[in-house]
Protein backbone atom coordinates (compact mmCIF):
# COMPACT_ATOMS: atom_id res chain seq x y z
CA UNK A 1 -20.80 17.56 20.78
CA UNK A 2 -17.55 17.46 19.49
CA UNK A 3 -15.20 20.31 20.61
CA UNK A 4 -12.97 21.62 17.77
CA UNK A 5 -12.83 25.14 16.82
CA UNK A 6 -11.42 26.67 13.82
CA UNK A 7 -9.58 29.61 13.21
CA UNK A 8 -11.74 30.50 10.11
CA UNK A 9 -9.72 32.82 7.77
CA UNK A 10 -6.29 31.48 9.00
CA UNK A 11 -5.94 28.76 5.98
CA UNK A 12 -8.46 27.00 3.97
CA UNK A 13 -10.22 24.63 5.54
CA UNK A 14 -11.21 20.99 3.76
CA UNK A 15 -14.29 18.88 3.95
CA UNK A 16 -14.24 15.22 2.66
CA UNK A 17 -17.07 13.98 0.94
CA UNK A 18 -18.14 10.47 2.00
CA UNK A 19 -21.00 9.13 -0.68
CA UNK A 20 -22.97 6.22 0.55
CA UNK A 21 -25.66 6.32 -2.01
CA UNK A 22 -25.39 4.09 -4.83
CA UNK A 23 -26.40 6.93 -7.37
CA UNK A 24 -23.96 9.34 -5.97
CA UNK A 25 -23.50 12.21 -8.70
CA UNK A 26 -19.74 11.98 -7.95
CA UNK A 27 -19.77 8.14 -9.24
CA UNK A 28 -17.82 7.26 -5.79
CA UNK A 29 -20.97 5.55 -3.59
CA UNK A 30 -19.50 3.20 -0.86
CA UNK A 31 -21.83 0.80 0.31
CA UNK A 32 -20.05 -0.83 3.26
CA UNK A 33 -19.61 0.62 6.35
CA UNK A 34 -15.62 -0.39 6.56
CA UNK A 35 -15.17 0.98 3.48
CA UNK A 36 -16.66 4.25 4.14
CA UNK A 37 -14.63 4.52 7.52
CA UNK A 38 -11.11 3.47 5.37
CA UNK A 39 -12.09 6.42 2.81
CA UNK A 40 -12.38 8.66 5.59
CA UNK A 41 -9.31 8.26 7.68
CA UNK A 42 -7.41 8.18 4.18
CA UNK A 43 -8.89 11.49 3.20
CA UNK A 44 -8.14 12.68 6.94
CA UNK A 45 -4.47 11.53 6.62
CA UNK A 46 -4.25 13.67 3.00
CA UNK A 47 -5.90 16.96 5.06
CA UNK A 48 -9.29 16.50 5.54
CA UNK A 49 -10.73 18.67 8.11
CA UNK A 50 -14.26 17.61 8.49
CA UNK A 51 -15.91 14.24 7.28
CA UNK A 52 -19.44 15.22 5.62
CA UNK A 53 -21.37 12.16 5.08
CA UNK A 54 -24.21 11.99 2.29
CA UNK A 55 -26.97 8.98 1.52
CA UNK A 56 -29.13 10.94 -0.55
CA UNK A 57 -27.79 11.67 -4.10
CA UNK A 58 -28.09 15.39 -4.99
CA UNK A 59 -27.08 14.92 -8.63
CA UNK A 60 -29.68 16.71 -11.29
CA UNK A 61 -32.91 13.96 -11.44
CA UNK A 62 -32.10 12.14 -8.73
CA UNK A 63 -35.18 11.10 -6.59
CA UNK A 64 -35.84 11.27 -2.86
CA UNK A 65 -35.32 8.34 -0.68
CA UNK A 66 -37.24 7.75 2.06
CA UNK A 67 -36.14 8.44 5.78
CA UNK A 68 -35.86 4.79 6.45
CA UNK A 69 -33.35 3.94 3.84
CA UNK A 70 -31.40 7.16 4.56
CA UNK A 71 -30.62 6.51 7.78
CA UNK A 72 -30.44 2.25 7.10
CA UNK A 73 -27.52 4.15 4.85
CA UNK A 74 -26.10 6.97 6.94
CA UNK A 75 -26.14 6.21 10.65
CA UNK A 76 -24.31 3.01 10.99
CA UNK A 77 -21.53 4.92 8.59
CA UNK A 78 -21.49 7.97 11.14
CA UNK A 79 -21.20 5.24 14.09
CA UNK A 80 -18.19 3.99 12.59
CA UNK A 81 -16.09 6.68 11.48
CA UNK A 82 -16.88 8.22 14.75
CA UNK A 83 -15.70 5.45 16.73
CA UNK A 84 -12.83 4.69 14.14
CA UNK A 85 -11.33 8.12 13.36
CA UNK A 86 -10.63 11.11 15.15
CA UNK A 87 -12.41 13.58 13.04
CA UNK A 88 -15.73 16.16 13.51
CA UNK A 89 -18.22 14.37 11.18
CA UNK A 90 -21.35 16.17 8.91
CA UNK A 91 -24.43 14.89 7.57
CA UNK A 92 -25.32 15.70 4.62
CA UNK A 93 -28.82 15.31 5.19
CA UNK A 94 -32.51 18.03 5.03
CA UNK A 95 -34.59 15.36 6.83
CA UNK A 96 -35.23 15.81 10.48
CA UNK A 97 -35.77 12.22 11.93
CA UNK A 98 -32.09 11.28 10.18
CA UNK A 99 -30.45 14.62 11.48
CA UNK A 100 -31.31 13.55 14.66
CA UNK A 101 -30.39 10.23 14.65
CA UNK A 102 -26.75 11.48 12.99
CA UNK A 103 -26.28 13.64 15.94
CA UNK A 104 -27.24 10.91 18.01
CA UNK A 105 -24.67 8.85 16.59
CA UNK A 106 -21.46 11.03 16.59
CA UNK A 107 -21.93 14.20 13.88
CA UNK A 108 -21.51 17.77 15.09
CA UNK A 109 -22.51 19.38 12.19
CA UNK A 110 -25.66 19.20 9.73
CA UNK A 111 -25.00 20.24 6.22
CA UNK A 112 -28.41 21.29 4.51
CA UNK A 113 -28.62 21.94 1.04
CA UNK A 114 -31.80 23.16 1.08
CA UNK A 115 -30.92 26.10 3.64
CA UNK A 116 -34.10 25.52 6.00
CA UNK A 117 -36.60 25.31 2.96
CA UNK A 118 -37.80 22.15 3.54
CA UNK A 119 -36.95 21.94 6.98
CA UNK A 120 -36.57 24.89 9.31
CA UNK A 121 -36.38 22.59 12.35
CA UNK A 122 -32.81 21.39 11.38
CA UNK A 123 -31.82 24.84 13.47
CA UNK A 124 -33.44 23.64 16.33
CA UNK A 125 -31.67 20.67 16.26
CA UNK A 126 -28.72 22.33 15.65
CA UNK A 127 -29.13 24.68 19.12
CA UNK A 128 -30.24 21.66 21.00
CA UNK A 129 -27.24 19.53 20.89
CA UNK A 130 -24.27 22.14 19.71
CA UNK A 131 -23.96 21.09 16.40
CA UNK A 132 -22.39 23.23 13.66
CA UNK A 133 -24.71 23.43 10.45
CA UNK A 134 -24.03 24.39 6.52
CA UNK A 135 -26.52 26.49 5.03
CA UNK A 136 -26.21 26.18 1.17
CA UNK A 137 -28.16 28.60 -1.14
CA UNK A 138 -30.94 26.74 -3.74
CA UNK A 139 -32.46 27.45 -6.72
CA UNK A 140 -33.97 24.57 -7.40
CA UNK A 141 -37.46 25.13 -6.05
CA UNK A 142 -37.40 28.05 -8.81
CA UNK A 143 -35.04 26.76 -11.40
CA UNK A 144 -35.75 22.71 -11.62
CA UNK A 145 -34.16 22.79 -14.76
CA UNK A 146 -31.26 25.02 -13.71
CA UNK A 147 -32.40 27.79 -16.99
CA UNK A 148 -33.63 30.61 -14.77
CA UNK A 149 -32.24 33.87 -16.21
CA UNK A 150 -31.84 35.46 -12.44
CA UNK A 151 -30.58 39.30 -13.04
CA UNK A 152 -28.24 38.82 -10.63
CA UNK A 153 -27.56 35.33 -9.20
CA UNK A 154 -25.30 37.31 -6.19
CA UNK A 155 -27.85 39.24 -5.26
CA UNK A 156 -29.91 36.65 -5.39
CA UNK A 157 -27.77 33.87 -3.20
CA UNK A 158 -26.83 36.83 -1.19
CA UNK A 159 -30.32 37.02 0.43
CA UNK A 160 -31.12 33.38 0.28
CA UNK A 161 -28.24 32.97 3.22
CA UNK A 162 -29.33 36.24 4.70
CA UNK A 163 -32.58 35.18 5.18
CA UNK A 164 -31.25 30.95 5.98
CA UNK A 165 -28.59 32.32 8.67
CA UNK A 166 -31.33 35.14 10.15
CA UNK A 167 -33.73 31.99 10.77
CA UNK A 168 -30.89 29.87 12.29
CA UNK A 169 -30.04 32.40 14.66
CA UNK A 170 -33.42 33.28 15.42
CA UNK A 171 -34.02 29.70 16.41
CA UNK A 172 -30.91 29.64 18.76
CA UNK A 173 -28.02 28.82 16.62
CA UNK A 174 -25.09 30.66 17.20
CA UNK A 175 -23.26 32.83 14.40
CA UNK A 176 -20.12 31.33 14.96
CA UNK A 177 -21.51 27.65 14.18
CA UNK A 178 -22.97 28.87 10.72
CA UNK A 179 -21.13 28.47 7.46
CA UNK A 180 -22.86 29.14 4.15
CA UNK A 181 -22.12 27.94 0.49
CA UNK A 182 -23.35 29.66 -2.63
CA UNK A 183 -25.08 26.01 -4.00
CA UNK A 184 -22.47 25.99 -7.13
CA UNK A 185 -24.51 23.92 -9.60
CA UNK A 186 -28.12 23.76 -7.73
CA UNK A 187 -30.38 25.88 -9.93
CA UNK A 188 -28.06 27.78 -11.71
CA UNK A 189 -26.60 27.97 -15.05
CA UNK A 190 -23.26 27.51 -15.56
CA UNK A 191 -22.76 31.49 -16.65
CA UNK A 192 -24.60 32.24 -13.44
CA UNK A 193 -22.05 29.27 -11.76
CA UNK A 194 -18.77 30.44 -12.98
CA UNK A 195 -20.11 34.42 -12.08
CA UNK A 196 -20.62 32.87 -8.46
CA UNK A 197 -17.30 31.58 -8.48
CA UNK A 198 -16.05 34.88 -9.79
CA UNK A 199 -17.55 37.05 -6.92
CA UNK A 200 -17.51 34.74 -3.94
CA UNK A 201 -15.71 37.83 -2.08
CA UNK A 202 -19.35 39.73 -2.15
CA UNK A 203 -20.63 37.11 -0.06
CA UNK A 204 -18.22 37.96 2.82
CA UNK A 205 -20.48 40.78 3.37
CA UNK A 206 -22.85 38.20 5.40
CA UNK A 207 -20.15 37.67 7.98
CA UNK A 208 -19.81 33.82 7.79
CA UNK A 209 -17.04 31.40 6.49
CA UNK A 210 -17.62 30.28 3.02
């Protein structure tokens, strides 16, 4: 797996977002594989850090795609950027078969928005070949609608990436490959958003970049 390390807490660190879904929530889907490897070596020359490459949209009402036309979208982009620009990719992915087949491919890191939910063998993955992985607290299982009134959405994300990061360890991932993101926007109102935002600090607590 690819061998960079950072020096979390030195600087910020930036992640560019590579859509290759058509229905990307961003409006930005690329659906050639050139194109997707020019947008990524142009966000790398502008400071990109890490390439995170997503083919299903996560946008409010968007509808799963199956495994087969996630990975007909995501794999032969992860190919090429890996072979075209000197960068450590992530998938943006919470399906096993096309986490695989990404890591197969070139990624070194798994980005799950649903924080082991839907799929707690992502972690194993993640031990097995070295790969970094992104937990991100969701509400949506409990808020489809994002208009839960949570009494406090901290405490709340708090021990949704206590519990996500206890279970990645416990399945052989190592601390220092976890990062976790609050979920701004999955599940949550924008009050409960912009109080996230607010108190980010409190989330330090867990011991992982943010």
């Amino acid at each position: 797996m690819d061998s960079t390390r950072f020096e979390w807490g030195t600087r910020t660190f930036l992640m560019g977002i590579v859509n290759v879904s058509p229905d990307s929530f961003a409006g930005d889907g690329i659906d050639t594989v050139a194109a997707a490897v020019e947008q990524a070596a142009r966000m790398v020359q502008e400071g990109a850090d890490i390439i995170d490459v997503g083919g299903e949209s996560t946008r409010p009402g968007s509808s799963p795609i199956s495994v087969e036309e996630e990975m007909a979208r995501v794999i032969p982009v992860v190919r090429g950027i890996h072979r075209e620009v000197d960068v450590p990719l992530s998938v943006d992915t919470y399906k096993y078969d096309v986490a695989q087949a990404a890591l197969e491919a070139g990624a070194s890191m798994l980005n799950d928005v649903w924080e082991l939910k839907k799929e707690p063998r992502l972690a194993d993955l993640a031990a097995q070949y070295g790969a970094g992985m992104v937990l991100m607290s969701n509400q949506r299982d409990v808020s489809p609608n994002h208009d839960v009134e949570f009494s406090d959405i901290v405490q709340v994300v708090r021990d949704d990436l206590a519990r996500a990061t206890q279970e990645a360890v416990k399945r052989g991932v190592p601390r220092e490959r976890l990062i976790i993101d609050p979920g701004i926007g999955f599940g949550k109102t924008q009050p409960q958003n912009l109080l996230l935002l607010r108190r980010l600090r409190e989330l330090r607590v867990l011991g992982y970049p943010l």
